[in-house]
Protein backbone atom coordinates (compact mmCIF):
# COMPACT_ATOMS: atom_id res chain seq x y z
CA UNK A 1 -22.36 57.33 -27.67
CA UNK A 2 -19.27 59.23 -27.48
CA UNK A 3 -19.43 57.78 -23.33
CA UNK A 4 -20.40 55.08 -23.98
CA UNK A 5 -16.97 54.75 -26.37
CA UNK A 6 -15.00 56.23 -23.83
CA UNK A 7 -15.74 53.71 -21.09
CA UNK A 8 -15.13 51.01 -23.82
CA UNK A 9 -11.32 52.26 -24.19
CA UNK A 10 -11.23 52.13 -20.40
CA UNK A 11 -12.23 48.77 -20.21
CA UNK A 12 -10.05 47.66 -22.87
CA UNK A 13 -6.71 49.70 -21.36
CA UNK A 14 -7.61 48.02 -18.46
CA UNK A 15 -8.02 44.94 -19.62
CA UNK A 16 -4.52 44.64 -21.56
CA UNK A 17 -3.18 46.08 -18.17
CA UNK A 18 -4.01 43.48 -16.16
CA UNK A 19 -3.13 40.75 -19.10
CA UNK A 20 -0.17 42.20 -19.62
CA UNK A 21 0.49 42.03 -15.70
CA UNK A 22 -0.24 38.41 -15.63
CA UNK A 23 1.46 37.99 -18.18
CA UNK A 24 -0.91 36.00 -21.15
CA UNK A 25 -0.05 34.94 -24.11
CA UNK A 26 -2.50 33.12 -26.69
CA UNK A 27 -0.26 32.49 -29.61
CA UNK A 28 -1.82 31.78 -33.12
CA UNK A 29 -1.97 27.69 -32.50
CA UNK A 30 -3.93 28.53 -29.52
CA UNK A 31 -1.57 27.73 -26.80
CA UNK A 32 -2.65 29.63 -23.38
CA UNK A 33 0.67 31.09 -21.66
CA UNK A 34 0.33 32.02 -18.22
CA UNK A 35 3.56 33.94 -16.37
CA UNK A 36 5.37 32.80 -19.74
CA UNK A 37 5.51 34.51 -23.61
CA UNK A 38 6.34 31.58 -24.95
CA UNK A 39 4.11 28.64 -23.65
CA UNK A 40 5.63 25.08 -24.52
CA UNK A 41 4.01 24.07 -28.16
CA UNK A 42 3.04 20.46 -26.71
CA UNK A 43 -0.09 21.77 -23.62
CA UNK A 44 -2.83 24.49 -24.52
CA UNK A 45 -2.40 25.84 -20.79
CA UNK A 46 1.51 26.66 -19.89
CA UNK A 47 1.45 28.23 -16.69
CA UNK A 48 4.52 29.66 -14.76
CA UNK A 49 4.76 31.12 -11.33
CA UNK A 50 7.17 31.57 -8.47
CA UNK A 51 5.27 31.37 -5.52
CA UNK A 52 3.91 28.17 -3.83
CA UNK A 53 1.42 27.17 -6.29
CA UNK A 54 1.11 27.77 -10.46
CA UNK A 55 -2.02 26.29 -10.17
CA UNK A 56 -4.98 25.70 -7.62
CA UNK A 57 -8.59 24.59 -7.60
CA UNK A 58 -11.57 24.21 -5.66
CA UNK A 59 -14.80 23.01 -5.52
CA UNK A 60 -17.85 22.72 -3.05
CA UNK A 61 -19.41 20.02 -4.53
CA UNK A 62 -21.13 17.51 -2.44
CA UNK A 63 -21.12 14.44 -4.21
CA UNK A 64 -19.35 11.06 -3.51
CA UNK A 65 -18.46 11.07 -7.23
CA UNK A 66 -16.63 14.88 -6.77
CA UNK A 67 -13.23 15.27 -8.34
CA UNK A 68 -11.48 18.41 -7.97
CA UNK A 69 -9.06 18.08 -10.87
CA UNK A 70 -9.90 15.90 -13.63
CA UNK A 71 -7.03 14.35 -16.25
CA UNK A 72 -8.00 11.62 -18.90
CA UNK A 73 -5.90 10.66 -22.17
CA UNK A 74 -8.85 10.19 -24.89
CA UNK A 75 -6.22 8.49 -27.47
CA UNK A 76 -5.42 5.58 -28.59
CA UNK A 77 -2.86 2.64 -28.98
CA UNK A 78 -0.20 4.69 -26.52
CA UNK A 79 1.26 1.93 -24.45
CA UNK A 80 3.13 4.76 -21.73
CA UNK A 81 0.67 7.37 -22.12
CA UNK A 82 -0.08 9.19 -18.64
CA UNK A 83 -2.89 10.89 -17.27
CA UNK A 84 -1.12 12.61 -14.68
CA UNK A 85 2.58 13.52 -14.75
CA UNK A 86 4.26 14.80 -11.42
CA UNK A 87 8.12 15.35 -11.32
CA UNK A 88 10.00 17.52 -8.69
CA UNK A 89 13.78 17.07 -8.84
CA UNK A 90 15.27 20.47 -7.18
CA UNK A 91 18.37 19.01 -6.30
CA UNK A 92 20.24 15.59 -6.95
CA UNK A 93 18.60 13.15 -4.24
CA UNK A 94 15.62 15.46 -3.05
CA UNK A 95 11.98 16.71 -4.03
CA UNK A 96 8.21 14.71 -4.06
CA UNK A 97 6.67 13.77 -7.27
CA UNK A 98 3.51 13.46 -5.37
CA UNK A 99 1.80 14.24 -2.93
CA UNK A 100 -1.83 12.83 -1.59
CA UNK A 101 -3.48 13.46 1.66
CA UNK A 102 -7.31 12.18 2.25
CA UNK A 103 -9.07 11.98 5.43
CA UNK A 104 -10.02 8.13 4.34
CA UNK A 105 -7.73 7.18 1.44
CA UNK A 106 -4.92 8.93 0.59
CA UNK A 107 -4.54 7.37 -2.63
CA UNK A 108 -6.05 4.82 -4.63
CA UNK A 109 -4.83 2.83 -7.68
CA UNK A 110 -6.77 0.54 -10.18
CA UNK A 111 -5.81 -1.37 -13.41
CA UNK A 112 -8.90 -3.11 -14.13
CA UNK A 113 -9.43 -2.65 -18.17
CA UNK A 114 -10.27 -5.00 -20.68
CA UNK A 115 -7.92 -6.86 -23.02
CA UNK A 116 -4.60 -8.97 -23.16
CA UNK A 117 -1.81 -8.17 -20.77
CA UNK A 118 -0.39 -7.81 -17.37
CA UNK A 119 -2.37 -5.22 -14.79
CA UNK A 120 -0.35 -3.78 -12.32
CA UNK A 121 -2.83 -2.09 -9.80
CA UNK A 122 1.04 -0.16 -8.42
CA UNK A 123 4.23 -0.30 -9.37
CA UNK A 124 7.07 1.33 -7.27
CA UNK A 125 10.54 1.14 -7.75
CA UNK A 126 14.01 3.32 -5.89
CA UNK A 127 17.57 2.97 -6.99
CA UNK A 128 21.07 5.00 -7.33
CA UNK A 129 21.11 6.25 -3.76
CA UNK A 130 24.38 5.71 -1.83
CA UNK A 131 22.52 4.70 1.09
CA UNK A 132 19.66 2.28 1.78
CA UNK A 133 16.95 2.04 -1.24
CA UNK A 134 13.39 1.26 -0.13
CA UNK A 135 10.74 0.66 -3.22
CA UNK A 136 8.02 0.81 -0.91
CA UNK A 137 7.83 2.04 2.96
CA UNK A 138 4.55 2.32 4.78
CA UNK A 139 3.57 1.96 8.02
CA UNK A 140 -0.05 1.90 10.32
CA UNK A 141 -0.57 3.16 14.03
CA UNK A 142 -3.23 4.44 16.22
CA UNK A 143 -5.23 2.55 15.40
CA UNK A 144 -7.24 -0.35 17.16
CA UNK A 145 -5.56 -3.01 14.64
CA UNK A 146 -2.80 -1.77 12.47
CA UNK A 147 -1.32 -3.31 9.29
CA UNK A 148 1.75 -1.38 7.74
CA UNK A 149 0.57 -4.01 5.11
CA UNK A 150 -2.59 -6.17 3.90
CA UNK A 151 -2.79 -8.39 1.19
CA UNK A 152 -6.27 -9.78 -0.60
CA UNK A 153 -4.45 -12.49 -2.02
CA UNK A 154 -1.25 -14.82 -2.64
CA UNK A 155 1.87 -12.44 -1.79
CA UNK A 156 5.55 -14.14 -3.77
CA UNK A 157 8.81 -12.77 -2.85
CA UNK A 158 11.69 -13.26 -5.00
CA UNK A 159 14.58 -12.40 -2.40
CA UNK A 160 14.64 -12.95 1.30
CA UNK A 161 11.72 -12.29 4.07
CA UNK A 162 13.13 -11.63 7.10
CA UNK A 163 11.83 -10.37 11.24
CA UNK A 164 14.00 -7.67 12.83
CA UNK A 165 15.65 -10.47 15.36
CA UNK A 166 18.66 -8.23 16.84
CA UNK A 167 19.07 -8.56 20.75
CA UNK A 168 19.19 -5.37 21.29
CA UNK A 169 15.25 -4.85 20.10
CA UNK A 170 14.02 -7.74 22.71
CA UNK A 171 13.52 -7.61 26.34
CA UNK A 172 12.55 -10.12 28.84
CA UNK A 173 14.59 -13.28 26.64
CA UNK A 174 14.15 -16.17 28.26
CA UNK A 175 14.80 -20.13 27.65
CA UNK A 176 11.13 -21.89 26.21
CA UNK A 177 11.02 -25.25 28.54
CA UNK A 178 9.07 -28.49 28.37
CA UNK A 179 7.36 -27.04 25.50
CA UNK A 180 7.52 -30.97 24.07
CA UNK A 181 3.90 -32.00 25.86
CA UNK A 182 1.96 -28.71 23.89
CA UNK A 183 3.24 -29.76 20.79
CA UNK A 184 2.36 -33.00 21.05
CA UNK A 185 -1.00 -31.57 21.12
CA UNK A 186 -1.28 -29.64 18.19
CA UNK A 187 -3.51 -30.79 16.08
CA UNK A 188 -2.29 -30.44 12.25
CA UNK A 189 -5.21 -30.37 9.98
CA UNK A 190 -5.93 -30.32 5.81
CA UNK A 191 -8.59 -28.11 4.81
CA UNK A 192 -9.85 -26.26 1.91
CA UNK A 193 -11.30 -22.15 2.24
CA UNK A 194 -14.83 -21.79 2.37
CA UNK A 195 -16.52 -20.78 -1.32
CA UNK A 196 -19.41 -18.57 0.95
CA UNK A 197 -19.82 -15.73 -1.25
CA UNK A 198 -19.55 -13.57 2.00
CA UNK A 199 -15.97 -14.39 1.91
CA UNK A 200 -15.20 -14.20 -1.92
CA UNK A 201 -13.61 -10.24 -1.84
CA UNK A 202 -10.74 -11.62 0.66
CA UNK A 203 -9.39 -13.64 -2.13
CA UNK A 204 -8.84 -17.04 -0.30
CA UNK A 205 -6.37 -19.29 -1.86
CA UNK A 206 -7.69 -22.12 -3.70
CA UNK A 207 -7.03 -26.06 -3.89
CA UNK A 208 -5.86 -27.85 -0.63
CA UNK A 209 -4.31 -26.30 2.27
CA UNK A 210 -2.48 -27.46 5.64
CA UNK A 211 -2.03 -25.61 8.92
CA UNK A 212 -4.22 -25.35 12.25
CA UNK A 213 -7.62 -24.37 12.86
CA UNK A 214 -6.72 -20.68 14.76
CA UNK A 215 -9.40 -21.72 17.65
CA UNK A 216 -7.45 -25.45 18.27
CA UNK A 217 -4.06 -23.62 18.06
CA UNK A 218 -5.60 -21.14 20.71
CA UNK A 219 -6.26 -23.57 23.41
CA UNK A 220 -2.37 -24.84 23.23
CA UNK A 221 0.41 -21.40 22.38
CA UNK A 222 -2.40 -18.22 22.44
CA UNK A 223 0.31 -15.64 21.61
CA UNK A 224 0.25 -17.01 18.43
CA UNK A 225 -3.36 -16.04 17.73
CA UNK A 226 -4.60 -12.98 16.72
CA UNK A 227 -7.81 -11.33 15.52
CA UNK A 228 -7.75 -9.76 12.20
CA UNK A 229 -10.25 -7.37 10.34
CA UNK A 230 -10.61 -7.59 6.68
CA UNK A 231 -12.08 -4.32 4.96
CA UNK A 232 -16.07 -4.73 4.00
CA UNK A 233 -16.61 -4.78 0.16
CA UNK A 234 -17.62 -1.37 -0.09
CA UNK A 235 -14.67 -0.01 1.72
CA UNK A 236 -12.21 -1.76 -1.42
CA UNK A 237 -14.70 0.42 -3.44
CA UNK A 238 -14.04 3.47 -2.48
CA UNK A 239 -17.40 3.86 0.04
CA UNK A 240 -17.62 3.91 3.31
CA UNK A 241 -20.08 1.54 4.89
CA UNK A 242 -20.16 -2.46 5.38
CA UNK A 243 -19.08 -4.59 8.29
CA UNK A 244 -15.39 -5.89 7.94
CA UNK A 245 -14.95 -9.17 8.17
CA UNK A 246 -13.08 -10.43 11.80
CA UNK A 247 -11.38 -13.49 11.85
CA UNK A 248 -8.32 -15.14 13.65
CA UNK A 249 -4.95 -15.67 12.37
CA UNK A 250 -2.13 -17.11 13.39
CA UNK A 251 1.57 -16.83 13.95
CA UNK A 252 3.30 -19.54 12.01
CA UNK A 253 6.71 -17.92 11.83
CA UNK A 254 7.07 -18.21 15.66
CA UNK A 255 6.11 -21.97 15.75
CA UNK A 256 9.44 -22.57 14.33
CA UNK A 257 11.46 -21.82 17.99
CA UNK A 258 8.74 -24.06 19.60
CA UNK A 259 9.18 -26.70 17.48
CA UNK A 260 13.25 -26.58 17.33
CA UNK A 261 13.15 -26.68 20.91
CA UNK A 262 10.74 -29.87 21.21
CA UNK A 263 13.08 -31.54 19.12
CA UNK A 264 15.98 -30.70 21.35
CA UNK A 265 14.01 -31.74 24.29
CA UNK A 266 12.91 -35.23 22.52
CA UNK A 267 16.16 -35.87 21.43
CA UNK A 268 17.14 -35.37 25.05
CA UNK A 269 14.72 -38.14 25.96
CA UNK A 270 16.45 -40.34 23.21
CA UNK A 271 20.05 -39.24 24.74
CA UNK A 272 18.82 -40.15 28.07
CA UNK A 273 17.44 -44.34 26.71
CA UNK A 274 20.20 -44.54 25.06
CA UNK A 275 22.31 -43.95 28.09
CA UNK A 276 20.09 -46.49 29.42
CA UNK A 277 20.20 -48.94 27.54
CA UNK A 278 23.99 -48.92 27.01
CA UNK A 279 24.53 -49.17 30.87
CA UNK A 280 21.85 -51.93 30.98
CA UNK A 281 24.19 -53.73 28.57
CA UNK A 282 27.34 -53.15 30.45
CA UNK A 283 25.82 -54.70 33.12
């Protein structure tokens, strides 16, 4: 008995030792303090460290439905409450308040709930920087088709849209010429987008539509076509698996040079009658 007491003490010396060298602290409310005496009154788990990480975790499981850090607000009627909180401001202008890196997704954002209101699936936003503000930068190479951006849907911009256009991006400028006879081809079309349920995830516009068929436009200016992919169904899901759907798309930005200069060229033609004409008068 009297060992068995003995090794109890041990275990209990040794125990406060090595709570007292990490330094925890359960106060009476039941906040857990970790590296701090005095854990903050508002989290049960207040955990403070100075080397690369205060907190980490693992886990092995193999499941598709695996997350290694779970955070959920179970109240109610909180309009800003957050599940997840990130801020990292070491210095005026510098420090990440996030930071996600998947082999498939790197992050994914829904807003799907029930009820009355606006969903915002993201919202981003940058100001009070003395040099130039991006809300949003993102960019896609390597790959066999890249998108820096890819919209399921309508896409409205409130200030300008503009191409980088400066000469000293191009090479190989040159003049368009008689571009007047492939325009007069084109073949300008009304249409509506199929209803084929195979379609319905792209989120076609609705109502009617005008434009070219890509395969017609093809035939007459083919740097204007292009083959796109759209992701499968299960892919916007979160799974991997499904076909994406290929289709062609077109360029209408950079019919606008091709038709200002079949104007010029008509209006040439017009220049050229009326020249014509007026010396067929004279005479």
């Amino acid at each position: 008995m009297k060992g068995k007491l003995l090794l109890a003490a041990f275990v209990g010396f040794a125990l406060s030792a090595e709570i007292a060298r990490a330094q925890l602290t359960i106060t009476t409310s039941g906040q857990i303090g970790i590296g701090i005496t005095a854990p903050d009154l508002n989290t049960k788990l207040h955990v403070v460290h100075t080397n690369y990480y205060a907190g980490y975790f693992t886990t092995n499981a193999n499941s598709a439905t695996t997350k290694v850090l779970r955070a959920e607000y179970t109240g109610t009627g909180s309009y800003d409450a957050r599940a997840v909180y990130g801020r990292s401001v070491p210095m005026a202008g510098k420090g990440f308040g996030g930071e996600f890196i998947g082999g498939y997704i790197g992050v994914t954002a829904t807003a799907t709930t029930s009820g009355t209101g606006n969903r915002y699936g993201v919202i981003a936003s940058a100001g009070n920087g003395s040099n130039v503000i991006y809300g949003i930068y993102a960019s896609g190479v390597n790959g066999a088709t890249n998108y820096a951006g890819y919209f399921s849907g309508n896409v409205t911009v409130t200030g300008t849209f503009s191409n980088p256009s400066d000469e000293k991006l191009k090479e190989n400028v040159d003049s368009l010429r008689a571009v007047l006879p492939l325009v007069t081809k084109l073949k300008p079309v009304s249409f509506t987008y199929t209803k084929d349920s195979q379609y319905q995830h792209m989120n076609l516009p609705s109502g009617a539509q005008y434009g070219f068929l890509a395969q017609d436009l093809e035939t007459t200016f083919p740097a204007l076509v292009d083959t796109a992919s759209h992701p499968s169904l299960a892919e916007l899901e979160g799974r991997e698996g499904g076909e994406p759907i290929i289709y062609k798309s077109i360029n209408s930005m950079a019919l606008i040079p091709i038709l200002v200069e079949a104007i010029k060229e008509q209006q040439k033609m017009i220049d050229d009658l009326k020249a014509q004409v007026n010396s067929l008068i004279q005479k």
